[in-house]
Protein backbone atom coordinates (compact mmCIF):
# COMPACT_ATOMS: atom_id res chain seq x y z
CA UNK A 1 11.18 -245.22 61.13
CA UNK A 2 7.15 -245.58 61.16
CA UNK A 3 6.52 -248.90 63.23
CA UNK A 4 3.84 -251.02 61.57
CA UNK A 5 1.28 -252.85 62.80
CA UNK A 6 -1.35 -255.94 61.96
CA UNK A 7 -4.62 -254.26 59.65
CA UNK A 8 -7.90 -254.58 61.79
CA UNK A 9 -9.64 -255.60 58.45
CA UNK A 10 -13.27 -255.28 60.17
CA UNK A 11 -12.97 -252.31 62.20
CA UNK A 12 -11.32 -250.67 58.80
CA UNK A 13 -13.87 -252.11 56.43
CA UNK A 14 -16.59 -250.49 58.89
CA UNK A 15 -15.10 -247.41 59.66
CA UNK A 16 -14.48 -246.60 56.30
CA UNK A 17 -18.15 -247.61 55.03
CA UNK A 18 -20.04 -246.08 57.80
CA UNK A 19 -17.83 -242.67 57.09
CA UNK A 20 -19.39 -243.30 53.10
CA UNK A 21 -22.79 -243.66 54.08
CA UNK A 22 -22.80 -240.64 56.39
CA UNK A 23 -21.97 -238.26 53.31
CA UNK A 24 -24.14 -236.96 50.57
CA UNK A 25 -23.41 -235.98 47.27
CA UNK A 26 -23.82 -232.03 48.64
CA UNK A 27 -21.06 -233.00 50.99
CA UNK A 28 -18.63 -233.30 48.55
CA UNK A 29 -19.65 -230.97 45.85
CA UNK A 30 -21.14 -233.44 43.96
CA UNK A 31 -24.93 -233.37 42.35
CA UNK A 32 -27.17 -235.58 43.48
CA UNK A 33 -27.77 -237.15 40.37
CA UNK A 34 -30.61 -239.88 40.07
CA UNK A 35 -32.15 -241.60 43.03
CA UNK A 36 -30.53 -243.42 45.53
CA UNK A 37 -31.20 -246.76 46.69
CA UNK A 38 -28.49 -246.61 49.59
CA UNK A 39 -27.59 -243.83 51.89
CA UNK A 40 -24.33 -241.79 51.42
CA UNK A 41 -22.08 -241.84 48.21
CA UNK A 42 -21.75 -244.42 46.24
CA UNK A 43 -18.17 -246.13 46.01
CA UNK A 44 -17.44 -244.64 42.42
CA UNK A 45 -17.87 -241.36 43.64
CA UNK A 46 -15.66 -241.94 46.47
CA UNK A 47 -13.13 -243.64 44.37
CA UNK A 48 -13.01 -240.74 42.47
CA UNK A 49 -12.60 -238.06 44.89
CA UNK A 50 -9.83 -239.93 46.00
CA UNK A 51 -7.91 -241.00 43.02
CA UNK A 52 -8.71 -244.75 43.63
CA UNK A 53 -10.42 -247.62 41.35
CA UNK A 54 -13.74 -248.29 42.89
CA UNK A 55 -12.46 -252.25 43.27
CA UNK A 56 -9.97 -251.13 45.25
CA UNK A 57 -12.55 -249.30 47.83
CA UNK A 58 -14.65 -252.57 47.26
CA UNK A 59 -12.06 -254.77 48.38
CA UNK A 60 -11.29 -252.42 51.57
CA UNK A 61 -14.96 -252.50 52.79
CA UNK A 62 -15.26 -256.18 52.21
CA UNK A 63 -12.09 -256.70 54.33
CA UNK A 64 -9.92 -258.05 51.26
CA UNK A 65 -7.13 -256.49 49.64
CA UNK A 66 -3.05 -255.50 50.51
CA UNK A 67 -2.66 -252.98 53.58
CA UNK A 68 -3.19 -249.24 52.14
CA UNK A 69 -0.82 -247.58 51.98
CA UNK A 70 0.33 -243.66 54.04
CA UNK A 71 -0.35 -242.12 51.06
CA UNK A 72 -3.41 -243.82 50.05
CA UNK A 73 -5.03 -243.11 53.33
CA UNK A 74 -4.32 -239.41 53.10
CA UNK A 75 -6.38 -239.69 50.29
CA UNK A 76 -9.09 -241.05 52.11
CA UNK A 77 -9.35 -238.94 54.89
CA UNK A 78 -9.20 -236.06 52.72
CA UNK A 79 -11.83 -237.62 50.13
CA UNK A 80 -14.04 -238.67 53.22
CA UNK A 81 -13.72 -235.18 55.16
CA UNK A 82 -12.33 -236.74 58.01
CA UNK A 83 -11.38 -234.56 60.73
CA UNK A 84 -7.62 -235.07 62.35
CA UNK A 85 -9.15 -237.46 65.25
CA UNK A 86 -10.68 -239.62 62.73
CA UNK A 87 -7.44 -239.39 60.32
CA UNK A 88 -5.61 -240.64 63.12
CA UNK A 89 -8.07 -243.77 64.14
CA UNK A 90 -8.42 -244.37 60.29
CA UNK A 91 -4.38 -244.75 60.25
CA UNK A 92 -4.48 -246.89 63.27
CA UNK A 93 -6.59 -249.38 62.14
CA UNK A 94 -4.66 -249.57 58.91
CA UNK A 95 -1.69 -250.89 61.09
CA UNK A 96 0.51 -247.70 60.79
CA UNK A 97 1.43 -244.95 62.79
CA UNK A 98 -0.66 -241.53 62.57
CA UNK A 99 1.43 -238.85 60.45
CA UNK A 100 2.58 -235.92 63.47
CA UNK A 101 0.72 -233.03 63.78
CA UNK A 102 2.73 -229.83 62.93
CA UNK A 103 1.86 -226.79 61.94
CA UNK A 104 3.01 -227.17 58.10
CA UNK A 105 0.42 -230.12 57.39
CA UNK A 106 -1.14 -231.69 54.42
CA UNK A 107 -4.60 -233.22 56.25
CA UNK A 108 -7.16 -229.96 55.18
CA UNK A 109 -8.68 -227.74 57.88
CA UNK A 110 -12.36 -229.40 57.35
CA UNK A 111 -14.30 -226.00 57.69
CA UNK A 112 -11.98 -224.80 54.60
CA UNK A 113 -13.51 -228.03 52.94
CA UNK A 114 -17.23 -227.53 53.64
CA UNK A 115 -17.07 -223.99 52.03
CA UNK A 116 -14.93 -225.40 49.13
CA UNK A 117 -17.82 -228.53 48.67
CA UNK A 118 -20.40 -225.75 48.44
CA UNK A 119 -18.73 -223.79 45.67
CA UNK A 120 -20.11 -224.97 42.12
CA UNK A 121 -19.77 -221.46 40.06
CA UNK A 122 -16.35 -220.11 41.27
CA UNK A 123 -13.07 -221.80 41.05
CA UNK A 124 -11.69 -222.53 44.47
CA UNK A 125 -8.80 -224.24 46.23
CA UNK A 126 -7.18 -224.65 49.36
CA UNK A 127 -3.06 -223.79 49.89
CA UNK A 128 -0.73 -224.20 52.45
CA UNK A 129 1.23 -221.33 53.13
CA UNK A 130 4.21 -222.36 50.78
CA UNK A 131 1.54 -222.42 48.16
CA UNK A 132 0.63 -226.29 47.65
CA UNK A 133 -2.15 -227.20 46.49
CA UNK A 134 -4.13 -228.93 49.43
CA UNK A 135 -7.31 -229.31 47.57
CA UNK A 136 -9.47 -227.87 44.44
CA UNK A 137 -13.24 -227.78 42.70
CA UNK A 138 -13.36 -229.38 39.73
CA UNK A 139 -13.73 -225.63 37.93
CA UNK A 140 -10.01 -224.66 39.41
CA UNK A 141 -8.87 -228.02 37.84
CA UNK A 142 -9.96 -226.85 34.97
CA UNK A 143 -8.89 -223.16 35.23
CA UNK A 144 -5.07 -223.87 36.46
CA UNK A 145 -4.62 -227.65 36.00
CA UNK A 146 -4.22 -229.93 38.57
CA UNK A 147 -2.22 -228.84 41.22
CA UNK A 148 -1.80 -231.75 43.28
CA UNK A 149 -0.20 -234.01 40.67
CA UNK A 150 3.09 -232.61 41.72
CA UNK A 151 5.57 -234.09 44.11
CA UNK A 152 8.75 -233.22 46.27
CA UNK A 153 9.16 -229.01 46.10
CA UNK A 154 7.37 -228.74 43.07
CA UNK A 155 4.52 -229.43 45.32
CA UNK A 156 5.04 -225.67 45.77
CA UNK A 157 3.87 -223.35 43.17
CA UNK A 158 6.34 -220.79 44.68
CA UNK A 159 9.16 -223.34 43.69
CA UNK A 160 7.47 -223.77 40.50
CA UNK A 161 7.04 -220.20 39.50
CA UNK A 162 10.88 -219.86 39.36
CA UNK A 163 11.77 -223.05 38.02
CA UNK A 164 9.23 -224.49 35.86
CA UNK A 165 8.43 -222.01 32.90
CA UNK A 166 4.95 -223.61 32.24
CA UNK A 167 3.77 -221.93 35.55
CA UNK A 168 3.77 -218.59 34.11
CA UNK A 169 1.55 -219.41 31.09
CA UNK A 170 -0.89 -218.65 33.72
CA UNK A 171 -0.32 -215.36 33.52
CA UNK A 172 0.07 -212.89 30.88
CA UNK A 173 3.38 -211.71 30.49
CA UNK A 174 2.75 -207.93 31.82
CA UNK A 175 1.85 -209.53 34.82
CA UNK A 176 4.70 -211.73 35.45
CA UNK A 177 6.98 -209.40 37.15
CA UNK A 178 4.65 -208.06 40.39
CA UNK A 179 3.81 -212.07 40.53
CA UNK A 180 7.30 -213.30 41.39
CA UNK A 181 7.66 -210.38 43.64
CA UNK A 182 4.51 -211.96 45.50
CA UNK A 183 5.62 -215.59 45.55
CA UNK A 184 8.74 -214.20 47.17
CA UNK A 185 7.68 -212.12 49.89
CA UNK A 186 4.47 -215.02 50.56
CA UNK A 187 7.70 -217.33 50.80
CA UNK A 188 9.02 -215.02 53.62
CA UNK A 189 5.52 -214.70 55.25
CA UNK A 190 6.16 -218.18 55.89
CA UNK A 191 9.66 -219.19 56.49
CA UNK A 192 8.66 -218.92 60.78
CA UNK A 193 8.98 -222.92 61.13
CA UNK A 194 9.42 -226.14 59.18
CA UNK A 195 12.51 -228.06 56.97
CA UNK A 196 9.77 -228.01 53.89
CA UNK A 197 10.31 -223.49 53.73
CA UNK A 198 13.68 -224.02 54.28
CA UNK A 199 14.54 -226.24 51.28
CA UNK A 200 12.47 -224.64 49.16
CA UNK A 201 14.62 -222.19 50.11
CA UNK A 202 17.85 -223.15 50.07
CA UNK A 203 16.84 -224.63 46.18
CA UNK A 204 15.78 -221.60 45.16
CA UNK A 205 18.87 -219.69 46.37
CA UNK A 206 21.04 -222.21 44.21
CA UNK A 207 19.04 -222.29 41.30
CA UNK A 208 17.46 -218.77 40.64
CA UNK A 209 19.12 -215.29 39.98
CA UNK A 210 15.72 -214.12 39.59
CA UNK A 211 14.74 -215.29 43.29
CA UNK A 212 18.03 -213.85 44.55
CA UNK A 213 17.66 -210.88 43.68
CA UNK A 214 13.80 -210.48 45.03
CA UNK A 215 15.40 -212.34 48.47
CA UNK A 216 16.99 -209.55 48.81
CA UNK A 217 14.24 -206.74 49.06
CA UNK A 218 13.57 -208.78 52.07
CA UNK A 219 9.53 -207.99 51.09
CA UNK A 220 6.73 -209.61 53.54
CA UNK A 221 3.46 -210.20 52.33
CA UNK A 222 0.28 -213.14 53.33
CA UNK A 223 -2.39 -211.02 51.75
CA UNK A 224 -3.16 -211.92 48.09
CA UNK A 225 -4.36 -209.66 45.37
CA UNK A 226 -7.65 -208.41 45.32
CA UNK A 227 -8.13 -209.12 41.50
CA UNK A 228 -6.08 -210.86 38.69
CA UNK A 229 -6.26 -212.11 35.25
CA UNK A 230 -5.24 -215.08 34.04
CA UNK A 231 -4.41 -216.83 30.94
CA UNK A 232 -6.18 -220.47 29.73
CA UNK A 233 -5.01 -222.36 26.50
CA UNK A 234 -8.80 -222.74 25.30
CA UNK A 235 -10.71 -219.88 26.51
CA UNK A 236 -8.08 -217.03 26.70
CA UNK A 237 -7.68 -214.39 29.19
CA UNK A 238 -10.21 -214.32 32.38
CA UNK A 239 -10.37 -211.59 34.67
CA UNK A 240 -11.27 -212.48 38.27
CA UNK A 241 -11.84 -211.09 41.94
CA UNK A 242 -10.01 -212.97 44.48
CA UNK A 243 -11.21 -213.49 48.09
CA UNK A 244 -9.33 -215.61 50.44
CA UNK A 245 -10.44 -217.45 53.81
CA UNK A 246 -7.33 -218.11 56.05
CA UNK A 247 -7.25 -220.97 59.44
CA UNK A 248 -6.78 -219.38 62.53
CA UNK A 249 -3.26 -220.34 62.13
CA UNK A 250 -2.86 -218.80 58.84
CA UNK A 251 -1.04 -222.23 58.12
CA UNK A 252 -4.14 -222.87 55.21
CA UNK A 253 -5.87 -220.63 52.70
CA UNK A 254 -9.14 -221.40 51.14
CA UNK A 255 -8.88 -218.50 47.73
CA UNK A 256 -11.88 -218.72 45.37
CA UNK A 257 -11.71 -216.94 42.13
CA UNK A 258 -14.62 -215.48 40.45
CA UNK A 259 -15.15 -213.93 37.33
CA UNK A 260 -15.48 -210.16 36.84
CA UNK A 261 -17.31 -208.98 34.15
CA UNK A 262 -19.69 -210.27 31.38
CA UNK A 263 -16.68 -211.66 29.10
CA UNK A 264 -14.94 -213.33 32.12
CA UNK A 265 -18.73 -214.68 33.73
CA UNK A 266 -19.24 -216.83 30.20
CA UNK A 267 -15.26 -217.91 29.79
CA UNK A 268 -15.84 -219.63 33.03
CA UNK A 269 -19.12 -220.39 32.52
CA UNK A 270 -16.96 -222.60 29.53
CA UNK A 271 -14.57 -223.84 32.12
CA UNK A 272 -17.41 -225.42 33.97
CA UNK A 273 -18.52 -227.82 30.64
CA UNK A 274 -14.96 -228.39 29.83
CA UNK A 275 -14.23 -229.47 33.38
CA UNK A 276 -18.20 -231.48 33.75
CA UNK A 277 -17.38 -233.15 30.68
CA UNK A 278 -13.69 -234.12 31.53
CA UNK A 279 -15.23 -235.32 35.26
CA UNK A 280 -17.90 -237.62 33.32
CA UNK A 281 -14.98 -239.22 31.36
């Protein structure tokens, strides 16, 4: 059981307003948009990132508001590029206990994030090894929905791939097959440590014949493929390249996808308006 301590309104309000002045737009991915009369990001941009109402952020940095909550600071360290020292501070001075630091985490290697903030024509995001989504552009939003709206082992697109059938609408159907041979053996790749692999697992086991029977070939693989195609509801089929930046660790993968070929450059191309214009919303 976390122990929980008194909020340190003032310290938190500064901390976390300093932290928004010290980034610019660039920082984030963001343009810069029109002139600023203030240093750093503005508090609707942050709120955004985030997933927050810009009130809410207000309220923090004027040292009002209820104590944020585990989840909500996640958010904001992520959203604010904090590294794991200042994660841990930033949790301290909201009165709770910093999350432990294992090998399986959720907080996102910050030099995967500075290339990820600096990609603006390729659609890129960054997985853990049981293939959550840790973080994404706005264009691989908009290419593969939004991967972080999941929760429990749906979290992992591995679990989803054999138990939700909208996660293969990704892909066309000749494709399907050599993808849930990968999903397996990436499973294996990382089933070294942690309870999250092993109930992922153990659920799959249960509730797949499919996954069985690819559990079986006892297949190893971390690498992904060089190239792909996949499959969007408004634009169609888009072929891409795939390159993939791994931590030390190998515990987090930054992949970026971009477009081969003159059909596939102007169906992302699309992408990018479709997601711009949702973004402005």
């Amino acid at each position: 059981m976390r122990h929980h301590r008194r909020v340190d309104r003032a310290q938190l309000a500064d901390f976390l307003r300093r932290h928004r002045e010290s980034l610019t737009p660039a920082d984030v991915g963001l343009p810069d948009g029109v002139r600023r009369r203030t240093p750093g990001l503005r508090r609707e941009e942050v709120a955004s990132l985030v997933g927050m109402s810009a009130d809410y952020l207000t309220r923090l940095e004027q040292q009002r508001g209820p104590q944020p909550s585990e989840q909500m600071l996640l958010a904001l360290a992520r959203g604010l590029r904090l590294t794991l020292d200042e994660r841990d501070h930033l949790f301290r001075l909201a009165g709770h206990t910093a999350p432990p630091r294992v090998l399986r985490r959720d907080h996102v290697a910050p030099p995967l994030l500075r290339v990820l903030d600096r990609l603006d024509d390729a659609a890129a995001l960054v997985l853990s090894d049981l293939g959550e989504t840790l973080a994404q552009n706005r264009l691989a939003v908009a290419l593969l929905g939004d991967g972080q709206a999941h929760s429990g082992l749906a979290r992992s697109a591995i679990h989803r791939w054999f138990t939700d059938p909208a996660e293969r609408l990704h892909y066309p159907e000749e494709g399907r097959a050599l993808q849930s041979r990968l999903q397996v053996a990436q499973l294996r790749a990382a089933m070294t440590a942690g309870a999250r692999g092993q109930a992922i697992l153990d659920d799959l086991l249960e509730r797949s014949a499919e996954f069985r029977e690819l559990w079986a070939l006892h297949e190893v693989r971390r690498r992904f493929e060089d190239s792909k195609t996949l499959v969007h509801p408004e634009v169609g089929r888009v072929d891409v390249d795939c390159q993939a930046l791994f931590t030390e660790d190998q515990a987090q993968t930054l992949l970026v996808l971009t477009p081969r070929g003159p059909e596939a450059v102007e169906r992302m191309r699309l992408l990018g308006v479709i997601a711009g214009a949702r973004f402005a919303v």
